[in-house]
N, C-alpha and C. Protein backbone atom coordinates (compact mmCIF):
# COMPACT_ATOMS: atom_id res chain seq x y z
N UNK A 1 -79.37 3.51 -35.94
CA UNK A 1 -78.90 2.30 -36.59
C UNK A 1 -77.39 2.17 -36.46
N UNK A 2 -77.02 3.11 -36.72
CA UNK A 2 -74.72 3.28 -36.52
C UNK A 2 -74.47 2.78 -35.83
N UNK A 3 -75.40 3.39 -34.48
CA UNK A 3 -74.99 3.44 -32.92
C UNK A 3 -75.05 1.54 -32.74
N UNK A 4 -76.02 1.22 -33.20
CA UNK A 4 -76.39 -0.43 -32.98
C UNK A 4 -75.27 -1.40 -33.20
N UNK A 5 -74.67 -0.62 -34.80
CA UNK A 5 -73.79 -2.07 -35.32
C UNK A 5 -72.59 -1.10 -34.22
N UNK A 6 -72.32 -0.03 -34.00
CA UNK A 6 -71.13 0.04 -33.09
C UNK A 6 -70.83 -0.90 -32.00
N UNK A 7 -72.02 -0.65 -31.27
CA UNK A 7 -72.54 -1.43 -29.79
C UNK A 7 -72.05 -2.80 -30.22
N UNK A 8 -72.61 -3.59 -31.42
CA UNK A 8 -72.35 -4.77 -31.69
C UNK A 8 -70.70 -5.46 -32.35
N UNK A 9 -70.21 -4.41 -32.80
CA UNK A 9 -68.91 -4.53 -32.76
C UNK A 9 -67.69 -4.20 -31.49
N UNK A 10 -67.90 -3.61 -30.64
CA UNK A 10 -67.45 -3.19 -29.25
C UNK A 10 -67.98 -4.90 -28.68
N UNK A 11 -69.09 -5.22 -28.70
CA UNK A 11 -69.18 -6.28 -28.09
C UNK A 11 -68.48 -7.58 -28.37
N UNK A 12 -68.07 -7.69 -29.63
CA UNK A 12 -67.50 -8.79 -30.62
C UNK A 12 -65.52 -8.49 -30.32
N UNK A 13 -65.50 -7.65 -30.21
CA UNK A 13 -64.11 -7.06 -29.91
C UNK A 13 -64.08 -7.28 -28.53
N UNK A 14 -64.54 -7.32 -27.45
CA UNK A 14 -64.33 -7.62 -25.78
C UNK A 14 -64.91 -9.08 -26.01
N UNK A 15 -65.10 -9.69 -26.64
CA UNK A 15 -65.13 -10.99 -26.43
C UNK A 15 -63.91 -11.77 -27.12
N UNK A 16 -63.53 -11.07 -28.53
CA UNK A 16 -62.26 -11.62 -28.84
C UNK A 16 -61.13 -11.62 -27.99
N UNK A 17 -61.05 -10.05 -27.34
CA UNK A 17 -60.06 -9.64 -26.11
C UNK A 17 -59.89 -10.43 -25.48
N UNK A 18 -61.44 -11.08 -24.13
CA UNK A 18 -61.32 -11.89 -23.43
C UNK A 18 -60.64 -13.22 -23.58
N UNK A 19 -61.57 -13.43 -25.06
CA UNK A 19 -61.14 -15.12 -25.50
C UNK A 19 -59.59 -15.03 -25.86
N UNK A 20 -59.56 -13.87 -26.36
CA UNK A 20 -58.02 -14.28 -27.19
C UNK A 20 -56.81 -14.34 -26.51
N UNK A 21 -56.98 -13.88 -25.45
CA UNK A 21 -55.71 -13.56 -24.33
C UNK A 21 -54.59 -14.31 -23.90
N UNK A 22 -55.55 -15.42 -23.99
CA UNK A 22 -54.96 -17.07 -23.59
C UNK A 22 -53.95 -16.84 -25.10
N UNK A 23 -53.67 -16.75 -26.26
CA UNK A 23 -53.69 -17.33 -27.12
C UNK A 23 -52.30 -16.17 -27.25
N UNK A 24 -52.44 -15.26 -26.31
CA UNK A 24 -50.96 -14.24 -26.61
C UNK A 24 -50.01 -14.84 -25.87
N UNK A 25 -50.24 -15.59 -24.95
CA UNK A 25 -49.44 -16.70 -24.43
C UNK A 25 -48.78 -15.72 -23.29
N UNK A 26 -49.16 -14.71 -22.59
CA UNK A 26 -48.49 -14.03 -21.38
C UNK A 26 -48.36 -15.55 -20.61
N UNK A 27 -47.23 -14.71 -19.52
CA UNK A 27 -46.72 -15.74 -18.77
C UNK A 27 -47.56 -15.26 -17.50
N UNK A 28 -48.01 -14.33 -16.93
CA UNK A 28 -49.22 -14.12 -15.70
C UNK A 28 -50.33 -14.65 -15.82
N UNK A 29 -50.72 -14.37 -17.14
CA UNK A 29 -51.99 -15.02 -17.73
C UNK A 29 -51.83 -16.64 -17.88
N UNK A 30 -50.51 -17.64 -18.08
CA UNK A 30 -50.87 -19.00 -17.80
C UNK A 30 -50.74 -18.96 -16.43
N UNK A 31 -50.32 -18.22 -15.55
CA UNK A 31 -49.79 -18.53 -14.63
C UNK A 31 -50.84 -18.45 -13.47
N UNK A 32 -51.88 -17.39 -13.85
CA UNK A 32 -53.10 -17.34 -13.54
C UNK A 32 -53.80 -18.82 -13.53
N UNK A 33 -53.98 -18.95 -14.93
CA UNK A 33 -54.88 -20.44 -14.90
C UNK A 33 -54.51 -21.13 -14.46
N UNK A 34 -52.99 -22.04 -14.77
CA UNK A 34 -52.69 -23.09 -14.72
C UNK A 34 -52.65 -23.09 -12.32
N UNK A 35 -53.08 -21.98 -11.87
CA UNK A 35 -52.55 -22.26 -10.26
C UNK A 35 -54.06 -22.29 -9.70
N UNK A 36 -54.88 -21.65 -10.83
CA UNK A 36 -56.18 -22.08 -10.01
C UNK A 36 -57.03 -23.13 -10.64
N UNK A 37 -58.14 -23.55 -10.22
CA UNK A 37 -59.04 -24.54 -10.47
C UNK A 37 -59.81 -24.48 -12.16
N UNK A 38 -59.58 -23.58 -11.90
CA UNK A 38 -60.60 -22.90 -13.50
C UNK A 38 -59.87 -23.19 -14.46
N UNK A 39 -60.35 -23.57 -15.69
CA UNK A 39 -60.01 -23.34 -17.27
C UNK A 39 -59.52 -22.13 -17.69
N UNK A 40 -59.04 -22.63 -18.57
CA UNK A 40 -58.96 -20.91 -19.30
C UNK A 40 -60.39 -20.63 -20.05
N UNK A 41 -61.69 -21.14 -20.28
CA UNK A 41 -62.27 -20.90 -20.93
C UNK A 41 -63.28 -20.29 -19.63
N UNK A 42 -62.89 -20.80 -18.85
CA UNK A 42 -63.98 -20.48 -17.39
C UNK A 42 -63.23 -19.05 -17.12
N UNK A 43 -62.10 -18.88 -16.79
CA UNK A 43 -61.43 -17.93 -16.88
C UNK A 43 -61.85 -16.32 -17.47
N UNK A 44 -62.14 -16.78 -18.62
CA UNK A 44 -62.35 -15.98 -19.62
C UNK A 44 -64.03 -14.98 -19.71
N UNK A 45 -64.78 -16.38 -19.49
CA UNK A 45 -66.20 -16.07 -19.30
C UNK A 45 -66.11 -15.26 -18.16
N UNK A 46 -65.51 -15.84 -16.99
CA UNK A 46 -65.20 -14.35 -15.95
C UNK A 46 -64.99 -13.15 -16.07
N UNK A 47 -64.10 -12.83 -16.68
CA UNK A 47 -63.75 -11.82 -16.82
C UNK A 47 -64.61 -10.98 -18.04
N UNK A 48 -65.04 -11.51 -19.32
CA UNK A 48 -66.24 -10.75 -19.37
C UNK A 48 -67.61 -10.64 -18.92
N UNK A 49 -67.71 -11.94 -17.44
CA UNK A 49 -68.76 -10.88 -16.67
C UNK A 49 -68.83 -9.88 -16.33
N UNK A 50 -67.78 -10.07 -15.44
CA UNK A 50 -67.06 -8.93 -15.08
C UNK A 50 -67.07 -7.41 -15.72
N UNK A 51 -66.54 -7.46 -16.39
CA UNK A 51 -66.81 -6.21 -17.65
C UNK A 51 -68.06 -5.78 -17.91
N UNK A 52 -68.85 -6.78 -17.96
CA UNK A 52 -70.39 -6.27 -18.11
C UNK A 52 -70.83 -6.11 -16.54
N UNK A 53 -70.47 -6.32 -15.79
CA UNK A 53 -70.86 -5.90 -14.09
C UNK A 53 -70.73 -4.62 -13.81
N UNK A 54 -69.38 -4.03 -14.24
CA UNK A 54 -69.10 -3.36 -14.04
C UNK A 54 -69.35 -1.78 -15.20
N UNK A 55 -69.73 -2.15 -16.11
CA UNK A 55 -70.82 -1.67 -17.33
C UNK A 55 -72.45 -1.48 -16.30
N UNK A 56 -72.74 -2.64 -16.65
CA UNK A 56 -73.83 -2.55 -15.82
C UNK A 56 -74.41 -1.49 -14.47
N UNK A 57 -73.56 -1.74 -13.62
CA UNK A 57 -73.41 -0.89 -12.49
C UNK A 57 -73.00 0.48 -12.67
N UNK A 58 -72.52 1.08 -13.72
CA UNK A 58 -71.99 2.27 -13.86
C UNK A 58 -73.43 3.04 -14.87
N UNK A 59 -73.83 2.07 -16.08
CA UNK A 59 -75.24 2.21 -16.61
C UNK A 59 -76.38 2.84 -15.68
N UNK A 60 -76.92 1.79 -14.82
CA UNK A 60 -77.91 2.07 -14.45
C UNK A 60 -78.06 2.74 -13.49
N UNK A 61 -77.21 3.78 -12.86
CA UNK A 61 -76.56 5.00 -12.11
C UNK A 61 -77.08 6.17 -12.44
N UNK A 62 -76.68 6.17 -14.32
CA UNK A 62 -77.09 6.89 -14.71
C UNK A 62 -78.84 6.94 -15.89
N UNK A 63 -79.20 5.82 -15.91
CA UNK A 63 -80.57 5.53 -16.01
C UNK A 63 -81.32 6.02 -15.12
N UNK A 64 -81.26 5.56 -13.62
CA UNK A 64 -82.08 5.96 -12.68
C UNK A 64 -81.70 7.16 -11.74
N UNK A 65 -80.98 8.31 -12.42
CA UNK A 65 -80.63 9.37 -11.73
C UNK A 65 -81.64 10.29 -11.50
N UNK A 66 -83.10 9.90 -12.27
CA UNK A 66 -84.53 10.88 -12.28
C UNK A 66 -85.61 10.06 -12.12
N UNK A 67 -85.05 8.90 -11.68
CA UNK A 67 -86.66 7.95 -11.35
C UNK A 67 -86.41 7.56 -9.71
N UNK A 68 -87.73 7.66 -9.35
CA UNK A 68 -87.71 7.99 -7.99
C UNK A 68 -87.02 6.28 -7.46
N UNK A 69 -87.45 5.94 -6.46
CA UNK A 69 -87.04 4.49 -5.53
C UNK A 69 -88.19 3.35 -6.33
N UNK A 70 -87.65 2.21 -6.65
CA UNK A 70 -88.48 1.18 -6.77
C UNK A 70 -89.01 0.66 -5.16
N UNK A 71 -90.31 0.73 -5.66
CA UNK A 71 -91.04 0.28 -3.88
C UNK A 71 -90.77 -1.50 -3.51
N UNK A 72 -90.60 -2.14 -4.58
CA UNK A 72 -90.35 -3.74 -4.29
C UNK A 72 -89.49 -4.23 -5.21
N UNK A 73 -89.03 -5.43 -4.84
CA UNK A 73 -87.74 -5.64 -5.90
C UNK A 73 -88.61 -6.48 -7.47
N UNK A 74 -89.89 -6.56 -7.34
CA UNK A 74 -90.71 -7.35 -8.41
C UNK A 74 -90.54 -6.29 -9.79
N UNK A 75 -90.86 -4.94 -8.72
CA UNK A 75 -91.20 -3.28 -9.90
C UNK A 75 -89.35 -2.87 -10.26
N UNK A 76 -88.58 -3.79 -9.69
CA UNK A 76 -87.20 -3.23 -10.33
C UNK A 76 -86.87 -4.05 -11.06
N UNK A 77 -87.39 -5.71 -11.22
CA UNK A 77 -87.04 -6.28 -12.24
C UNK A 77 -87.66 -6.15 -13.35
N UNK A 78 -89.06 -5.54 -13.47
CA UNK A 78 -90.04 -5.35 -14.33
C UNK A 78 -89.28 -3.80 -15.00
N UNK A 79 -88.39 -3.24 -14.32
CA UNK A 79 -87.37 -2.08 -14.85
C UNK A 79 -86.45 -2.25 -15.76
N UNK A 80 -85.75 -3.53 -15.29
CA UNK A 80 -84.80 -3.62 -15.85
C UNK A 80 -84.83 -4.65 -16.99
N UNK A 81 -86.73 -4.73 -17.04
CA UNK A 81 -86.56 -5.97 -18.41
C UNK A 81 -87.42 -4.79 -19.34
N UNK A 82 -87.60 -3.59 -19.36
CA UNK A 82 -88.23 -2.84 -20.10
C UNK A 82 -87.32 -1.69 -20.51
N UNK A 83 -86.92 -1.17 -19.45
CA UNK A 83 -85.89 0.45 -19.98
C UNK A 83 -84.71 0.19 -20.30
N UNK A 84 -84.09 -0.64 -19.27
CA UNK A 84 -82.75 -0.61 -19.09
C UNK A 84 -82.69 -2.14 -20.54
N UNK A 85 -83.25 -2.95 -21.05
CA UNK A 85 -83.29 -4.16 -21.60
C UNK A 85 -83.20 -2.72 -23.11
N UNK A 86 -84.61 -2.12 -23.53
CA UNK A 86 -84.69 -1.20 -24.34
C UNK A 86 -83.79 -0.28 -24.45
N UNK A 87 -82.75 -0.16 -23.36
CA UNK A 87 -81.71 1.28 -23.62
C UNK A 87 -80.62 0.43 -24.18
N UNK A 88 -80.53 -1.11 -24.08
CA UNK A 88 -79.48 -1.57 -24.35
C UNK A 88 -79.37 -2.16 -25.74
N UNK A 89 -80.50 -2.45 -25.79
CA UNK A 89 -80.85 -3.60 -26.88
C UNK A 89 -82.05 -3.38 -27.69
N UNK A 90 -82.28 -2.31 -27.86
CA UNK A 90 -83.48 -1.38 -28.83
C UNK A 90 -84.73 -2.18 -28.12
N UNK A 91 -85.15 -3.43 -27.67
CA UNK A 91 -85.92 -3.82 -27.49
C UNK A 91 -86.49 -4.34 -26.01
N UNK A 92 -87.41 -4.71 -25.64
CA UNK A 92 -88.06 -5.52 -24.52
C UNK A 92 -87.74 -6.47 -24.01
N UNK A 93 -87.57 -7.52 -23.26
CA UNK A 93 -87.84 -8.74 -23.39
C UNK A 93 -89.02 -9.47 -23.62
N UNK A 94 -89.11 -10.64 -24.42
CA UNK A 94 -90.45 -11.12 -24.50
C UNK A 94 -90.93 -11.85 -23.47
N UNK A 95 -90.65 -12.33 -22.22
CA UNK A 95 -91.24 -13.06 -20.87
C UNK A 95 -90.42 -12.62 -19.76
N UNK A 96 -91.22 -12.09 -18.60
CA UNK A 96 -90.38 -12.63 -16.77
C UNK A 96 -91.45 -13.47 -16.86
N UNK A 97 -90.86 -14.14 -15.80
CA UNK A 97 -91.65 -14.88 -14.73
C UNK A 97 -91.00 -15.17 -13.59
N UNK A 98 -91.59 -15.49 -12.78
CA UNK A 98 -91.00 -15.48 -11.34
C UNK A 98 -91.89 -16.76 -10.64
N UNK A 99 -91.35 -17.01 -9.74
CA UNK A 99 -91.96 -18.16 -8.55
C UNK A 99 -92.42 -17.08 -7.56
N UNK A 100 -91.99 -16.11 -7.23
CA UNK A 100 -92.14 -15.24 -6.17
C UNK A 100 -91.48 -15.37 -4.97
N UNK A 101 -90.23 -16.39 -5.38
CA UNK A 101 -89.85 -17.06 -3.84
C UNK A 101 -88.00 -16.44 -4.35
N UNK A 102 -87.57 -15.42 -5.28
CA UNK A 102 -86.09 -14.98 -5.58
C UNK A 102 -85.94 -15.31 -6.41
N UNK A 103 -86.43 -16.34 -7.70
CA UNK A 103 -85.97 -16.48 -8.91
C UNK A 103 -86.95 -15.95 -10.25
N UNK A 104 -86.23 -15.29 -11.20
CA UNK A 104 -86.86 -14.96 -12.28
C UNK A 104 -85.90 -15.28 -13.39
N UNK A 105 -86.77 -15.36 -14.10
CA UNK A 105 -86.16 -15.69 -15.80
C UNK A 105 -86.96 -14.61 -16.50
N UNK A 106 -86.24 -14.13 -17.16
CA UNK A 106 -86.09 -13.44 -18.30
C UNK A 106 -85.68 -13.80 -20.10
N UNK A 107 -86.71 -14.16 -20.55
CA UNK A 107 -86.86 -14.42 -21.57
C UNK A 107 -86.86 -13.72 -23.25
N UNK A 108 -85.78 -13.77 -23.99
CA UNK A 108 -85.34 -13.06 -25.32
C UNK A 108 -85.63 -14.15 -26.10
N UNK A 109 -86.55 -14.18 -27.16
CA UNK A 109 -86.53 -14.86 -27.80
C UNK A 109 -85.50 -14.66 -29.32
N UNK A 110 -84.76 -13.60 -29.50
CA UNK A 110 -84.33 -13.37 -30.45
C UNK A 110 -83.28 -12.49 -30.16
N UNK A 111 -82.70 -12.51 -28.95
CA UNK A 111 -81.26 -12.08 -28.70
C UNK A 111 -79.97 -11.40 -29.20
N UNK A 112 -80.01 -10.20 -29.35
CA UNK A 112 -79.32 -9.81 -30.44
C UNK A 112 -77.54 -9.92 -30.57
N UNK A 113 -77.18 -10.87 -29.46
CA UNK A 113 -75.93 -11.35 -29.45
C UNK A 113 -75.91 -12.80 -30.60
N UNK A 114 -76.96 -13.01 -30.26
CA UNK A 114 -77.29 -14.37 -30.56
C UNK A 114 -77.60 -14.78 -32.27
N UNK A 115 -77.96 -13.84 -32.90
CA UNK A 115 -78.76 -13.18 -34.03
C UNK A 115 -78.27 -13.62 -35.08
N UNK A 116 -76.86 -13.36 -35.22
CA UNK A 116 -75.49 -13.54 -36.12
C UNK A 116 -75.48 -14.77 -36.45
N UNK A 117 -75.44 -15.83 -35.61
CA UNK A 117 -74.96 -17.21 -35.16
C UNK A 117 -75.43 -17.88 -35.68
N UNK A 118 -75.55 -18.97 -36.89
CA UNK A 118 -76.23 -19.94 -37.54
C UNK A 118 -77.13 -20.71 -36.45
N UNK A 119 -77.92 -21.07 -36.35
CA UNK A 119 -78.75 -22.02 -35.78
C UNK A 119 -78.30 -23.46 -35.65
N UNK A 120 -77.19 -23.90 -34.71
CA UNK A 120 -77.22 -25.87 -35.06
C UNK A 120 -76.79 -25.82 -33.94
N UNK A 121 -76.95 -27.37 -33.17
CA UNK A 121 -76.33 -27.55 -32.30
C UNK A 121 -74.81 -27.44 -32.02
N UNK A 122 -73.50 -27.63 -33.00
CA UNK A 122 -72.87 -27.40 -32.66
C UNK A 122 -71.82 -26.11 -32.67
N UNK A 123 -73.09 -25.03 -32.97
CA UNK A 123 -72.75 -23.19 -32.68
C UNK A 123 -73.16 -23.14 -31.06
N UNK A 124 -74.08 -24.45 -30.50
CA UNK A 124 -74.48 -24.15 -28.94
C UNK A 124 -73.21 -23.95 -28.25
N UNK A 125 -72.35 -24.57 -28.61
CA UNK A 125 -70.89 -24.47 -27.50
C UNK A 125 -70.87 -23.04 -27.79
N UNK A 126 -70.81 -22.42 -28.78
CA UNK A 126 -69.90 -21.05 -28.33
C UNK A 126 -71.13 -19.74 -27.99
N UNK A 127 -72.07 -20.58 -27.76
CA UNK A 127 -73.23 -19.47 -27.01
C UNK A 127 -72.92 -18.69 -25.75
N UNK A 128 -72.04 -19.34 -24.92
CA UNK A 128 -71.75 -18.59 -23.52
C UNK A 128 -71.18 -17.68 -23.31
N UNK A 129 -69.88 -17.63 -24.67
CA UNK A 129 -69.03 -15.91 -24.92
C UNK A 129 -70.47 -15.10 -24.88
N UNK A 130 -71.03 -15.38 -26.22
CA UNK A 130 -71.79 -14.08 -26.25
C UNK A 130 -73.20 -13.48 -25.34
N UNK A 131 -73.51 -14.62 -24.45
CA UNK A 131 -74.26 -13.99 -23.41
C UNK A 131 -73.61 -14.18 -21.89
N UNK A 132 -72.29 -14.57 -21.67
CA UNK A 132 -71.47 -13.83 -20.38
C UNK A 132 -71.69 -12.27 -20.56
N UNK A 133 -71.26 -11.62 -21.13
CA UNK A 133 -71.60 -9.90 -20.74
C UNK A 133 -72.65 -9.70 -20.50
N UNK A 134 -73.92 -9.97 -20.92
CA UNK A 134 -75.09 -9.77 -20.69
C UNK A 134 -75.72 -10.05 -18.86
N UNK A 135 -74.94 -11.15 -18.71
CA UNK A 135 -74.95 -11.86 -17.17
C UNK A 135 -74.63 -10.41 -16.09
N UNK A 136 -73.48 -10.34 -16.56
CA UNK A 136 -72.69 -9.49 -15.97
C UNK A 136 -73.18 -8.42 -16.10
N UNK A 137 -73.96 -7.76 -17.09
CA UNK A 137 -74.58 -6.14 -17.01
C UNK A 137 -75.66 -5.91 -16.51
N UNK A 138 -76.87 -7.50 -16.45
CA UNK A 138 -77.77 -7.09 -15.72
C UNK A 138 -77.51 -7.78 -13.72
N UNK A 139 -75.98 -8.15 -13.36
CA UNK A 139 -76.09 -8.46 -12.39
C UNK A 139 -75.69 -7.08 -11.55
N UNK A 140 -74.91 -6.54 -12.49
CA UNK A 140 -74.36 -5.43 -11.91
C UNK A 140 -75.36 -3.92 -11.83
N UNK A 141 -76.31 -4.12 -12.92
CA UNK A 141 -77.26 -2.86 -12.41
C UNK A 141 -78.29 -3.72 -11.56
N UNK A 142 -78.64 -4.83 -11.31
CA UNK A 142 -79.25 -5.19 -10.10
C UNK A 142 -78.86 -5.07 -8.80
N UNK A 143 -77.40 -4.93 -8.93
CA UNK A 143 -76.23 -5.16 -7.41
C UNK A 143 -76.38 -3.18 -6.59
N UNK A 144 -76.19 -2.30 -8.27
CA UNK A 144 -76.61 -1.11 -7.93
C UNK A 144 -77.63 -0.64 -6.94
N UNK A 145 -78.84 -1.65 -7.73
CA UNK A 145 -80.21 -1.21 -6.84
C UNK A 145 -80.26 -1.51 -5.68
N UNK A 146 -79.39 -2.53 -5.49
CA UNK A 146 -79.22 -2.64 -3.63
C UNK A 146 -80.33 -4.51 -3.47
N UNK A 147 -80.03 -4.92 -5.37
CA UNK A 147 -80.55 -6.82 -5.14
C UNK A 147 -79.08 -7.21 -5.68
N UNK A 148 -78.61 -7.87 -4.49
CA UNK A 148 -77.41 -8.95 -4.90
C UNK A 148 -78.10 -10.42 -5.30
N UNK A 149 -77.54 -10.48 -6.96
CA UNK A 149 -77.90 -11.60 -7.16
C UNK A 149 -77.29 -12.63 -8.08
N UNK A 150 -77.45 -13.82 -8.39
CA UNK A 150 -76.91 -14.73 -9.49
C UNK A 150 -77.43 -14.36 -10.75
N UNK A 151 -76.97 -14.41 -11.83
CA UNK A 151 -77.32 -14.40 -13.36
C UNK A 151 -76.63 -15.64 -14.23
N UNK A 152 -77.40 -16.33 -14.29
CA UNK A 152 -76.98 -17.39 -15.55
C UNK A 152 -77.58 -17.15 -16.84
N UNK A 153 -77.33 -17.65 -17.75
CA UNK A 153 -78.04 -17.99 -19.13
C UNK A 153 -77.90 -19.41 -19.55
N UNK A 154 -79.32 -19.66 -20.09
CA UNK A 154 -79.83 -20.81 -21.07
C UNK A 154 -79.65 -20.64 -22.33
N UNK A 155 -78.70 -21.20 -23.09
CA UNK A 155 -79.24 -21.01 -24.38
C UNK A 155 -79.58 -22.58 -25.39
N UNK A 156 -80.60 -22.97 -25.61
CA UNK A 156 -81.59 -24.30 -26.29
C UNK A 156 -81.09 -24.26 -27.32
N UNK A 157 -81.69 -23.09 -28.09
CA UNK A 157 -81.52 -23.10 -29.39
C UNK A 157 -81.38 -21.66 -29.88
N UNK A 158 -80.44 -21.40 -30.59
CA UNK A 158 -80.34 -20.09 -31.16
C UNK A 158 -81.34 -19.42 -32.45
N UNK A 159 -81.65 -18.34 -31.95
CA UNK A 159 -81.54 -16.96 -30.78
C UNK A 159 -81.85 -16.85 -29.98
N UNK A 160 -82.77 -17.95 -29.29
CA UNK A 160 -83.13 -18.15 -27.75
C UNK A 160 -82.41 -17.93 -26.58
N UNK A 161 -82.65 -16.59 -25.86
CA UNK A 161 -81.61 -17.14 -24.15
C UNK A 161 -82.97 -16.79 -23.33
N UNK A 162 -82.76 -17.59 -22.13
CA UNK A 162 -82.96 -17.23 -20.99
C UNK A 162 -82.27 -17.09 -19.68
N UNK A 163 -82.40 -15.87 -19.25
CA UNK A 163 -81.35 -15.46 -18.35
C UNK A 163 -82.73 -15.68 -16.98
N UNK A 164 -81.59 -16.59 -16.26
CA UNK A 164 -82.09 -17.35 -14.80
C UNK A 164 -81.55 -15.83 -13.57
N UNK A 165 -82.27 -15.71 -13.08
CA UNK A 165 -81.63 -14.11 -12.07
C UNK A 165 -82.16 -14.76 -10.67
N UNK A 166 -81.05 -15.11 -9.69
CA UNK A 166 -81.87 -16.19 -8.43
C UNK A 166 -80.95 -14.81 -7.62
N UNK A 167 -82.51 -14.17 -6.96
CA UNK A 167 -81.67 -13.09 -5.77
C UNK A 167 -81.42 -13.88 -4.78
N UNK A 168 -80.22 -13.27 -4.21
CA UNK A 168 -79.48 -13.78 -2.79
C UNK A 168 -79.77 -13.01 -1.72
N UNK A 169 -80.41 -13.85 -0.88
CA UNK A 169 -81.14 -13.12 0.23
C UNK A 169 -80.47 -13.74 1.54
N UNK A 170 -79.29 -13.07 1.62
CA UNK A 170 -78.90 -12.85 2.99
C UNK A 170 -78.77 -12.48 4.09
């Protein structure tokens, strides 16, 4: 239980980090935004993908240091919505589904980023801080396994996400 609200405060703290950065007013950091195309809010969501990519990828290294090779990439997403979903987030996800043609969704109905967050439409705007890391941790232990791919999230209505995973098959 400790370990949980830790996890959940570490997470609330790298999102203030991210978000708040803009707001210390560095001069690299406007200087960053204001020369490229992006927002600072786009900005931001980057960089805690990022963080969770790179989480991610370092994670599931050590998850799968005693499980043999996934034989297809169907049995590594069906991995990473059961162990690696459960090592992170005490729990499962409640749906994949797939087309079978590179895209799957992954379905939380009760999201534990999400959990906190009053339910109304206008808490939907600030849904994307708290499932950017999530993007980013399962793109990066997918990138591990040797599937480069996209990760978005849906979020309708809170605690609802669905995370869209479209592999890139190049």
């Amino acid at each position: 239980m400790s370990e949980e609200i830790l996890f959940d405060f570490l997470h609330a703290e790298i999102v203030n980090y991210c978000l708040g950065s803009n707001k210390v007013g560095s001069k690299e950091y406007r200087k960053l935004a204001t020369t490229s195309d992006c927002t600072f809010q786009e900005h931001d969501l980057a960089t805690l993908e990022y963080i969770g990519f790179t989480t991610g990828y370092r994670l599931i290294e050590r998850l799968t240091r005693e499980v043999s090779r996934f034989k297809d990439e169907l049995e590594t997403m069906k991995f990473i919505c059961t162990d690696f979903w459960t090592l992170i987030y005490k729990k499962q996800v409640d749906n994949l589904r797939t087309n079978n043609h590179g895209m799957y969704v992954v379905q939380d109905k009760a999201f534990r980023f999400l959990t906190r967050i009053s339910p109304g439409t206008k808490q939907l705007e600030h849904a994307p801080k708290f499932v950017a890391f999530t993007c980013g941790l399962v793109r990066g232990a997918l990138s591990n396994l040797g599937i480069n791919s996209t990760v978005t999230a849906e979020v309708q209505s809170i605690p609802a996400c669905k995370f869209h995973i479209e592999v890139n098959r190049n």
